[in-house]
C-alpha atoms as a PDB file:
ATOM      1  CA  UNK A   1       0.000   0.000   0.000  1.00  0.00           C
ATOM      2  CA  UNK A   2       0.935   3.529  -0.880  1.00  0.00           C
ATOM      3  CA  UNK A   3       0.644   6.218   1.587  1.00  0.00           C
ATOM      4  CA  UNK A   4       0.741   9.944   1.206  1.00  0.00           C
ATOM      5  CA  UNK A   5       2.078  12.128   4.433  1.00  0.00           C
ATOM      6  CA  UNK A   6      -0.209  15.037   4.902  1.00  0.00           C
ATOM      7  CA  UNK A   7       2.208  18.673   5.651  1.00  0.00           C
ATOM      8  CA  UNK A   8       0.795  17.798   9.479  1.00  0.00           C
ATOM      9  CA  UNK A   9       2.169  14.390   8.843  1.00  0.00           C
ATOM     10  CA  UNK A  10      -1.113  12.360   9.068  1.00  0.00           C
ATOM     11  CA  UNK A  11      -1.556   9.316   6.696  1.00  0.00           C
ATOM     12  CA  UNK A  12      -4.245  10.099   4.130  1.00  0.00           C
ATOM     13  CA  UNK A  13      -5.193   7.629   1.256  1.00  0.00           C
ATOM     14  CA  UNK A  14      -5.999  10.135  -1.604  1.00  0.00           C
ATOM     15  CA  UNK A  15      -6.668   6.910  -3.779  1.00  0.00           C
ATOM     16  CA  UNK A  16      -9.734   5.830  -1.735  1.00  0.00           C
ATOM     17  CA  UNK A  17     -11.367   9.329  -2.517  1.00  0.00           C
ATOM     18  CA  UNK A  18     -11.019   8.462  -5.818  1.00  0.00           C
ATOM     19  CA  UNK A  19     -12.600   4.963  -5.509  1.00  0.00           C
ATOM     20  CA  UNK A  20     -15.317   6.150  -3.607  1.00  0.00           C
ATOM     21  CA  UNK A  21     -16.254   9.060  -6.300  1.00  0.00           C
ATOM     22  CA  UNK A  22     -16.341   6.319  -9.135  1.00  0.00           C
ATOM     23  CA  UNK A  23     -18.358   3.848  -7.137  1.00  0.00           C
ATOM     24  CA  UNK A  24     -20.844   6.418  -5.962  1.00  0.00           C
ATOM     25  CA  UNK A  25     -21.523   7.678  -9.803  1.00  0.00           C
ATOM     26  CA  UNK A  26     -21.685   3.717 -10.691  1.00  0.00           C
ATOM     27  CA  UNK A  27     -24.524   3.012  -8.344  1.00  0.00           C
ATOM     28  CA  UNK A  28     -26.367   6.065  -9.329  1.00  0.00           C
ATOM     29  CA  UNK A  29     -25.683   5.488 -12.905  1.00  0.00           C
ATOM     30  CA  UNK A  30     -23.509   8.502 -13.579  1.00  0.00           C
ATOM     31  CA  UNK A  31     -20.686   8.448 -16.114  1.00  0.00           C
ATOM     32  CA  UNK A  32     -17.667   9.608 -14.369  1.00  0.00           C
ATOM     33  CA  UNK A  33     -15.292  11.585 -16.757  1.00  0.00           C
ATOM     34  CA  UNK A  34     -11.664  11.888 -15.818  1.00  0.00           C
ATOM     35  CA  UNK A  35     -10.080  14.372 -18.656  1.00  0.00           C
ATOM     36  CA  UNK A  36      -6.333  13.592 -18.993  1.00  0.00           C
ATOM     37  CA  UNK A  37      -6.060  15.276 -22.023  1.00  0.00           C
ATOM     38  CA  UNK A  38      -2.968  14.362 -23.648  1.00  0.00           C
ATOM     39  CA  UNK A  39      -5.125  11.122 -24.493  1.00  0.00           C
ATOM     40  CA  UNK A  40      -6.781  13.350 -27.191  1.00  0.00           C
ATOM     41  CA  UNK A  41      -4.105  15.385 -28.413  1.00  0.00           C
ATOM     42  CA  UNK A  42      -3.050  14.516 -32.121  1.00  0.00           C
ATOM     43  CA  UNK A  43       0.848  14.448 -31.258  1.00  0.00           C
ATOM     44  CA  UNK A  44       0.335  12.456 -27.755  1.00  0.00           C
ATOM     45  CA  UNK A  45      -2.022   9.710 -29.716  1.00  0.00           C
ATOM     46  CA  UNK A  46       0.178   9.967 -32.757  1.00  0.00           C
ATOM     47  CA  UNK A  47       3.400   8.961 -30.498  1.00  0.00           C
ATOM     48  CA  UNK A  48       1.312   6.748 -28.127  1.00  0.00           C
ATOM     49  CA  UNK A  49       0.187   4.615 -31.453  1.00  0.00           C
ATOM     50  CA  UNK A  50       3.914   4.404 -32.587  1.00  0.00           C
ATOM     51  CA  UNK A  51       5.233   2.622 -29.116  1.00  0.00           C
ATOM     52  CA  UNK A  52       2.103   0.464 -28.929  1.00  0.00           C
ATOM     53  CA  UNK A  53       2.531  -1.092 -32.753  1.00  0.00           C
ATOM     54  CA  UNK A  54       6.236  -1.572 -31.641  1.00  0.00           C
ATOM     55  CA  UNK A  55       7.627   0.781 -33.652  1.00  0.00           C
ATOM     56  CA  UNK A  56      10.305   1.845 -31.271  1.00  0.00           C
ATOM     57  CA  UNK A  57      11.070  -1.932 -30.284  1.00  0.00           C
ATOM     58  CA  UNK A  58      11.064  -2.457 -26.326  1.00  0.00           C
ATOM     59  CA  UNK A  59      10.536   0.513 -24.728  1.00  0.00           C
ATOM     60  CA  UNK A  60      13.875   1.068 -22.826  1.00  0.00           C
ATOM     61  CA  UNK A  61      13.412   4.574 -21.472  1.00  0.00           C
ATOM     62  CA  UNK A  62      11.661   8.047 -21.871  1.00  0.00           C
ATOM     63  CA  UNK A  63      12.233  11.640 -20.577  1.00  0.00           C
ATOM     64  CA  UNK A  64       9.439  13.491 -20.112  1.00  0.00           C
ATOM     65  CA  UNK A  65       9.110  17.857 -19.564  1.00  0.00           C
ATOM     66  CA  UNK A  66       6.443  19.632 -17.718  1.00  0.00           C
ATOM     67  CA  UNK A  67       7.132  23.343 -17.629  1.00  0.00           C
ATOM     68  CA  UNK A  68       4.265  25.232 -16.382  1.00  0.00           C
ATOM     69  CA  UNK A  69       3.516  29.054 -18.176  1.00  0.00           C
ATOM     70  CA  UNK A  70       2.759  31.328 -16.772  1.00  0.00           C
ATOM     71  CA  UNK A  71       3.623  31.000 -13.247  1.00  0.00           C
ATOM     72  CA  UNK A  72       0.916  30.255 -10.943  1.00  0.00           C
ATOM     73  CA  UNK A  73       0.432  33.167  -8.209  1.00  0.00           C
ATOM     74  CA  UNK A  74       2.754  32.258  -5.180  1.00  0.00           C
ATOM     75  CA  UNK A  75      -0.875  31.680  -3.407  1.00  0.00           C
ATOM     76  CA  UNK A  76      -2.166  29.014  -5.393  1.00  0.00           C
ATOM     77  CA  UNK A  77       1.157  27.222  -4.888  1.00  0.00           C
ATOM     78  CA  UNK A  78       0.610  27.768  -1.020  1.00  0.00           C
ATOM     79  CA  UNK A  79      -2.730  26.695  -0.745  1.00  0.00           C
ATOM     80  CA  UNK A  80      -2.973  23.552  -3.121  1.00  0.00           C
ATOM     81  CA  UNK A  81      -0.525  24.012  -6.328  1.00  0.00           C
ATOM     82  CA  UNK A  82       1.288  20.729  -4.958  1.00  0.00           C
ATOM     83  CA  UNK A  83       3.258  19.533  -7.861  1.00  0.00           C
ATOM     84  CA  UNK A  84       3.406  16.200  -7.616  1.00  0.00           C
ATOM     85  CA  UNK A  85      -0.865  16.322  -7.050  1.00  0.00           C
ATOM     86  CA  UNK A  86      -1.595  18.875  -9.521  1.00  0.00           C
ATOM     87  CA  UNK A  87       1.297  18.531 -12.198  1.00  0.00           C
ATOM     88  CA  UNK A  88       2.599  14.422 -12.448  1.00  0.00           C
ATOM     89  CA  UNK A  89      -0.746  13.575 -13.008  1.00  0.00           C
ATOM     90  CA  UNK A  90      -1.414  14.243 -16.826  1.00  0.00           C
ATOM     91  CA  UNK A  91       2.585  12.383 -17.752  1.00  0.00           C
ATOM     92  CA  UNK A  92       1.982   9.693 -14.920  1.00  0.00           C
ATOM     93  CA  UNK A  93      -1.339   9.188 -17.218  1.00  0.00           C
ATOM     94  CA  UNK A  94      -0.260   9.013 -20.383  1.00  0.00           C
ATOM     95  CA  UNK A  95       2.878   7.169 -19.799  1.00  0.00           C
ATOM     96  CA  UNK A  96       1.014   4.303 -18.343  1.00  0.00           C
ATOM     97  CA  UNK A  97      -1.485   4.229 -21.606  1.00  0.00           C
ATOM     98  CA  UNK A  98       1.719   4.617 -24.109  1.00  0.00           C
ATOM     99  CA  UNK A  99       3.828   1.645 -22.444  1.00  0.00           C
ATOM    100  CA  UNK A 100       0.828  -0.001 -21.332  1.00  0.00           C
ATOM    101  CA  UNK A 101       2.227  -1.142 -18.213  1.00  0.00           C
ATOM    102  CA  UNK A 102       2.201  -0.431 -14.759  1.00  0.00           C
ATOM    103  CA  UNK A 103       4.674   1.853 -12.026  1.00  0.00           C
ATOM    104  CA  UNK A 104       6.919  -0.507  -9.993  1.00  0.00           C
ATOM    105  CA  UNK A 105       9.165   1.767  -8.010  1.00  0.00           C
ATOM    106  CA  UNK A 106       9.443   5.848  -7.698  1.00  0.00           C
ATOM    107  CA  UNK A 107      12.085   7.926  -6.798  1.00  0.00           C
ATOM    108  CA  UNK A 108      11.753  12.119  -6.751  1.00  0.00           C
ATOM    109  CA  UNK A 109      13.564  15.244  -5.518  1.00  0.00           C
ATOM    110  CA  UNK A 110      12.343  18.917  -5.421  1.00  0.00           C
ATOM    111  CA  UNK A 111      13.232  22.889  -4.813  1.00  0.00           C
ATOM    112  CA  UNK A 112      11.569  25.471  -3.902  1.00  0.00           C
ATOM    113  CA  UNK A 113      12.454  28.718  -5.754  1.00  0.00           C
ATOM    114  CA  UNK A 114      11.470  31.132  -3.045  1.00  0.00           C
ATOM    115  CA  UNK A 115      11.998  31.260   0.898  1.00  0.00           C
ATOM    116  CA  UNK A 116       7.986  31.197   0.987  1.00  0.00           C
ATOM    117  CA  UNK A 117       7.294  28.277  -0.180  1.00  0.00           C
ATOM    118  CA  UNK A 118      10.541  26.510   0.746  1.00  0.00           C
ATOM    119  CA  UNK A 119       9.529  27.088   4.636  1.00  0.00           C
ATOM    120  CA  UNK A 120       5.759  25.744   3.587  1.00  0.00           C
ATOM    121  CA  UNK A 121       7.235  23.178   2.148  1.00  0.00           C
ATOM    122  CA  UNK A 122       6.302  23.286  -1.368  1.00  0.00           C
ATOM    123  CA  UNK A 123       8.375  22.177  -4.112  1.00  0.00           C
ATOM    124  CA  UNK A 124       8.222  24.327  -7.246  1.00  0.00           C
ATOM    125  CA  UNK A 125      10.462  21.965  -9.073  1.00  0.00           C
ATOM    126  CA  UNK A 126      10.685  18.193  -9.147  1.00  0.00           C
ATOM    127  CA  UNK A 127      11.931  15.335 -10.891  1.00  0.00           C
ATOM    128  CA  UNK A 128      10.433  11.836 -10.714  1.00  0.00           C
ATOM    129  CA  UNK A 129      12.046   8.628 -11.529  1.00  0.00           C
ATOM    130  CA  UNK A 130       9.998   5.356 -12.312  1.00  0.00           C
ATOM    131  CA  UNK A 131      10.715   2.248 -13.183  1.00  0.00           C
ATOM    132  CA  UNK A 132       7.680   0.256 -14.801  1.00  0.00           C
ATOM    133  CA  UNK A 133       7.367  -3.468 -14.080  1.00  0.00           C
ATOM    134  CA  UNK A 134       8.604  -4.466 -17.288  1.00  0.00           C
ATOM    135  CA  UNK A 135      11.725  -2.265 -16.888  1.00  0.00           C
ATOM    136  CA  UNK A 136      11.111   1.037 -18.770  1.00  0.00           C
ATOM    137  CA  UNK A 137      12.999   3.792 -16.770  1.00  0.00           C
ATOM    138  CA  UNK A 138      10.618   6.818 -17.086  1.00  0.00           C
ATOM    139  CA  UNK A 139      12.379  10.359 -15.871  1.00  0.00           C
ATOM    140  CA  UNK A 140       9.602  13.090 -15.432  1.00  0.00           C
ATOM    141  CA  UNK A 141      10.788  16.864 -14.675  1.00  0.00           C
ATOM    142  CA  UNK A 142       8.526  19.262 -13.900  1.00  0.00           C
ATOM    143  CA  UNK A 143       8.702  23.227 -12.935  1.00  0.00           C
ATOM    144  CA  UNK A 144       5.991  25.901 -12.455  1.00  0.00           C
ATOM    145  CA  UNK A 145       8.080  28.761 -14.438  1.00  0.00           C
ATOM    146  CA  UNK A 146       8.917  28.793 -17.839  1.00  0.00           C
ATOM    147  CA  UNK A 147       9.637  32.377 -18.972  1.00  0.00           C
ATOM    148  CA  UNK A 148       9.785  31.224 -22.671  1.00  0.00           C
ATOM    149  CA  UNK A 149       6.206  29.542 -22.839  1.00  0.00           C
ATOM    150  CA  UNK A 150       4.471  26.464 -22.249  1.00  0.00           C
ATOM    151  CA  UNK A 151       6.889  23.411 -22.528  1.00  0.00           C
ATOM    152  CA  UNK A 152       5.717  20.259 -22.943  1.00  0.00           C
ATOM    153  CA  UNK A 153       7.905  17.347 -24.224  1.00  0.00           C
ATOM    154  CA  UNK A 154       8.374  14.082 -24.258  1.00  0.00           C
ATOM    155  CA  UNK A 155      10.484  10.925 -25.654  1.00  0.00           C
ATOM    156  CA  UNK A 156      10.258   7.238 -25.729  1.00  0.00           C
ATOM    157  CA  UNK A 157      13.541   5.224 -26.975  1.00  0.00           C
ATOM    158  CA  UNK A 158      13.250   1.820 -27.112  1.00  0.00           C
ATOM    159  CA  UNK A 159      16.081  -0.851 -28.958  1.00  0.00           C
ATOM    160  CA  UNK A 160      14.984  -0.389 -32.745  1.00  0.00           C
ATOM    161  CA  UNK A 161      14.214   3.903 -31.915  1.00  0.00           C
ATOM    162  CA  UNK A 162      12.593   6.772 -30.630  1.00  0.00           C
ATOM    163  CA  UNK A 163       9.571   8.355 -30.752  1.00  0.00           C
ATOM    164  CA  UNK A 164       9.182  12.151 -29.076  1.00  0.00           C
ATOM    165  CA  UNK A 165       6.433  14.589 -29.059  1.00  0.00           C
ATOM    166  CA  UNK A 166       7.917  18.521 -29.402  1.00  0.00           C
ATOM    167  CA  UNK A 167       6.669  21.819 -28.681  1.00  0.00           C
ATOM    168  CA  UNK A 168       4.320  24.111 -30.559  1.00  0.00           C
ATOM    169  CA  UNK A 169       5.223  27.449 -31.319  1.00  0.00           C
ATOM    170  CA  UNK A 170       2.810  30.677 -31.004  1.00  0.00           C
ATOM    171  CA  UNK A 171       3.006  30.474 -34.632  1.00  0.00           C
ATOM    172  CA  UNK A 172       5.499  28.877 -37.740  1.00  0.00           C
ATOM    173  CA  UNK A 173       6.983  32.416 -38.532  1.00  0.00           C
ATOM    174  CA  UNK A 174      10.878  32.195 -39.047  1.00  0.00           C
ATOM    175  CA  UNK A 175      13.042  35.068 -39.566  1.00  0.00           C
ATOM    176  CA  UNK A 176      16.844  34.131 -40.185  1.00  0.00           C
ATOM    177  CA  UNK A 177      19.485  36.819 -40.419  1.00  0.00           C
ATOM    178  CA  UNK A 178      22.998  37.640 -39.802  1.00  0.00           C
ATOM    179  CA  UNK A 179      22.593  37.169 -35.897  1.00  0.00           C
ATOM    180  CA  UNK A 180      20.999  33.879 -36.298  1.00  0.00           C
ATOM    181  CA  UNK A 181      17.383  31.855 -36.867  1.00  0.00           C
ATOM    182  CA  UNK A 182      14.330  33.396 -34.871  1.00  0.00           C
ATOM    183  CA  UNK A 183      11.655  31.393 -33.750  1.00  0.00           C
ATOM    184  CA  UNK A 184       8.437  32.398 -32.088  1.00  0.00           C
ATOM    185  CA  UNK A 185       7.533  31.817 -28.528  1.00  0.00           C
ATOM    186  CA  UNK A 186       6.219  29.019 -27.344  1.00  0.00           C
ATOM    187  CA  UNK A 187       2.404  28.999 -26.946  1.00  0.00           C
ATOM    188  CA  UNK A 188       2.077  30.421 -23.600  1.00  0.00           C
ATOM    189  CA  UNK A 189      -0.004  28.045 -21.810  1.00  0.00           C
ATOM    190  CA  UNK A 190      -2.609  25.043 -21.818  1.00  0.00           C
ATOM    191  CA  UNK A 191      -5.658  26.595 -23.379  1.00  0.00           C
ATOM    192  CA  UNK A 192      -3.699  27.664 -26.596  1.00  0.00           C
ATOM    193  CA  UNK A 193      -1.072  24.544 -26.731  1.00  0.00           C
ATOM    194  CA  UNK A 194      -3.868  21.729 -25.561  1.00  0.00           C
ATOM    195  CA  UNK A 195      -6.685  23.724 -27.714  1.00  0.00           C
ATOM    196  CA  UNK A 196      -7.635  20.724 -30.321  1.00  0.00           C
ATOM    197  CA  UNK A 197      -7.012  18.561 -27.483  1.00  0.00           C
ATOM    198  CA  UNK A 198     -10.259  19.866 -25.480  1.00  0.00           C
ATOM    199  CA  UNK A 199     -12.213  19.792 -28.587  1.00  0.00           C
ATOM    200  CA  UNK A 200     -12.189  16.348 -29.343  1.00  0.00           C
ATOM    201  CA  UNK A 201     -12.734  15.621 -25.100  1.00  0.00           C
ATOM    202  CA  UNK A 202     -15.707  17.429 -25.361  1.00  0.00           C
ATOM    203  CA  UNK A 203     -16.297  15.654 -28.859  1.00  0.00           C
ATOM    204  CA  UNK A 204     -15.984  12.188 -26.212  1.00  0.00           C
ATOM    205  CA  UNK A 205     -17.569  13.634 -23.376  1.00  0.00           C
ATOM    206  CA  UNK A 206     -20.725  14.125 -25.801  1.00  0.00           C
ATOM    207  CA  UNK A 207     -20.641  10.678 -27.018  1.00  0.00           C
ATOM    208  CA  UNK A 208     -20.100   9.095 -23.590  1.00  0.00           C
ATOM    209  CA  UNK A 209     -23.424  11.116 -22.211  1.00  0.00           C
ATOM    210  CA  UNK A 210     -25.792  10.815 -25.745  1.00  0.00           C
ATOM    211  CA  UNK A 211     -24.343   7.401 -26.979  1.00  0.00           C
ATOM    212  CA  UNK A 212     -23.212   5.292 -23.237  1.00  0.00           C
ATOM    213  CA  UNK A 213     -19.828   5.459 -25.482  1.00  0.00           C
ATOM    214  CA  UNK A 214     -17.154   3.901 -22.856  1.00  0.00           C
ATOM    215  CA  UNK A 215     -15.241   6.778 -21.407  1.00  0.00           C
ATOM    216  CA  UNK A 216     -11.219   6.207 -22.311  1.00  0.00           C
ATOM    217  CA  UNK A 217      -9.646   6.810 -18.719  1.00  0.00           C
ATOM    218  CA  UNK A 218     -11.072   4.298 -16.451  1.00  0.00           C
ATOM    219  CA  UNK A 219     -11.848   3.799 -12.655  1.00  0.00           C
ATOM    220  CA  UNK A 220      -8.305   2.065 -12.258  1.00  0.00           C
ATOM    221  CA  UNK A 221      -5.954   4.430 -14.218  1.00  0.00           C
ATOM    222  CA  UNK A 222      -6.986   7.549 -11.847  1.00  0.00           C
ATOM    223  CA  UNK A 223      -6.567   4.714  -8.670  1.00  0.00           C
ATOM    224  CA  UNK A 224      -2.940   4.347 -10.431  1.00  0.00           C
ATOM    225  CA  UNK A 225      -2.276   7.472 -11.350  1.00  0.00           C
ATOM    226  CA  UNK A 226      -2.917   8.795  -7.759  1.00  0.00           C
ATOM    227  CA  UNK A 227      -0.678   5.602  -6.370  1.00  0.00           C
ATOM    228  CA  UNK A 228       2.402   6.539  -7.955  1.00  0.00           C
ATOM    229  CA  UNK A 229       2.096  10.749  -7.187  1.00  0.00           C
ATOM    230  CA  UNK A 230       1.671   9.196  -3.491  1.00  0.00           C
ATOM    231  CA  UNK A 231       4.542   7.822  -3.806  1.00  0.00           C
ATOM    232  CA  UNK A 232       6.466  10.399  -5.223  1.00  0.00           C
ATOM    233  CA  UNK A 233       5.257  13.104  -2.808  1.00  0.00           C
ATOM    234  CA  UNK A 234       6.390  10.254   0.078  1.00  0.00           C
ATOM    235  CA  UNK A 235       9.587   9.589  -1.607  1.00  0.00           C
ATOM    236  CA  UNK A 236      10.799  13.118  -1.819  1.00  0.00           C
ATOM    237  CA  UNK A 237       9.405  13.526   1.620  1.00  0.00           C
ATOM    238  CA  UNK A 238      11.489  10.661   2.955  1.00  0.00           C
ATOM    239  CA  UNK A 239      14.303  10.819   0.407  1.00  0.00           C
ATOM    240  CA  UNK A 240      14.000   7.098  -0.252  1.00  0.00           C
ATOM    241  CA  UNK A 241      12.882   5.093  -3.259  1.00  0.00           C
ATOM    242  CA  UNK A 242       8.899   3.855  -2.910  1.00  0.00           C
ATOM    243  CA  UNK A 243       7.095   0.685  -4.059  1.00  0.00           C
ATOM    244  CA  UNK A 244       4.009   1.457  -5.798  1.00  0.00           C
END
């Protein structure tokens, strides 16, 4: 079992709120809608697609980047912005779908930028390591202030290649000149970067609640999910590797 220490150090089980939610909507007959929405995103599916036909071989390893834009207001980070609750979830998510496999072990570290939320103890940045039962090494870094936009990446290299989802630009404009190649920003934050993302959610959300269509995130991948950011919270708490 996978514990979470509260910041009074109490023993919660965030997982069995989650259980409870999905079995309450069950017996009333309510479709319960979890929206990790990289499962809908054209690049995210695209590069989920490629490791599931095999096209990268076995899956060896993958880096993943969260950088949040813009920064959240030091208050929301005080009173909830946790980043291994509100951030890990989304990669921890799709991860799991693309390797189709289950966390074994995690290991994570964080800072805190600022003396305020370093004596709350709140981490602003964090790294996650997990290692998946079938032996994928999955490093996830995450930070709540990226200056230059929204940055999302990941990569999955496995023993015949790699597959990698990049960032998208405010727009494709590119001046070159004699001090170099100019790009665009980065599109400054999830509304603009996840836009056709939400679209075809909704697109599912209206099928699931006109058509009974089977929702794509299940009861057990948000139990998971919430298992291994347990564990990483407790692991960077403790400084110690955690079995999922």
């Amino acid at each position: 079992m996978v514990w979470q220490y509260s910041r009074k150090n109490q023993l919660t089980r965030q997982h069995k709120k989650i259980e409870k939610l999905f079995d309450y909507c069950s017996l009333k007959d309510v479709h319960l809608c979890c929206g990790f929405q990289r499962r809908f995103d054209e690049s995210y599916v695209t590069t989920a697609n490629a490791v599931k036909d095999g096209k990268v071989g076995k899956p060896l390893s993958a880096n993943i980047i969260f950088a949040d834009s813009p920064t959240p207001e030091l208050s929301f980070l005080l009173k909830g912005g946790d980043i291994f609750m509100d951030l890990s979830a989304h990669d921890i998510d799709y991860i799991r779908w693309a390797l189709d496999d289950d966390v074994e072990t995690v290991y994570a570290t964080g800072s805190s930028s600022v003396k305020e939320l370093e004596n709350a103890g709140v981490h602003d940045n964090a790294t996650m390591v997990m290692t998946f039962i079938r032996g994928t090494v999955v490093t996830l870094t995450m930070s709540r202030s990226a200056s230059y936009g929204y940055d999302q990446r990941c990569e999955i290299f496995g023993n015949k290649g790699m597959v990698t989802v990049g960032n998208e630009n405010a727009n494709t404009s590119v001046l070159s000149d004699n001090s170099g190649v100019h790009f665009s920003r980065l599109k400054n934050s999830f509304p603009e970067r996840f836009q056709q993302a939400f679209t075809a959610e909704l697109d599912a959300f209206a099928d699931t609640i006109l058509l009974d269509s089977p929702w794509i995130v299940t009861k057990e991948d948000c139990v998971a999910v919430q298992k291994v950011a347990d564990a990483a919270k407790k692991a960077c708490e403790m400084n110690k590797i955690v079995t999922v």
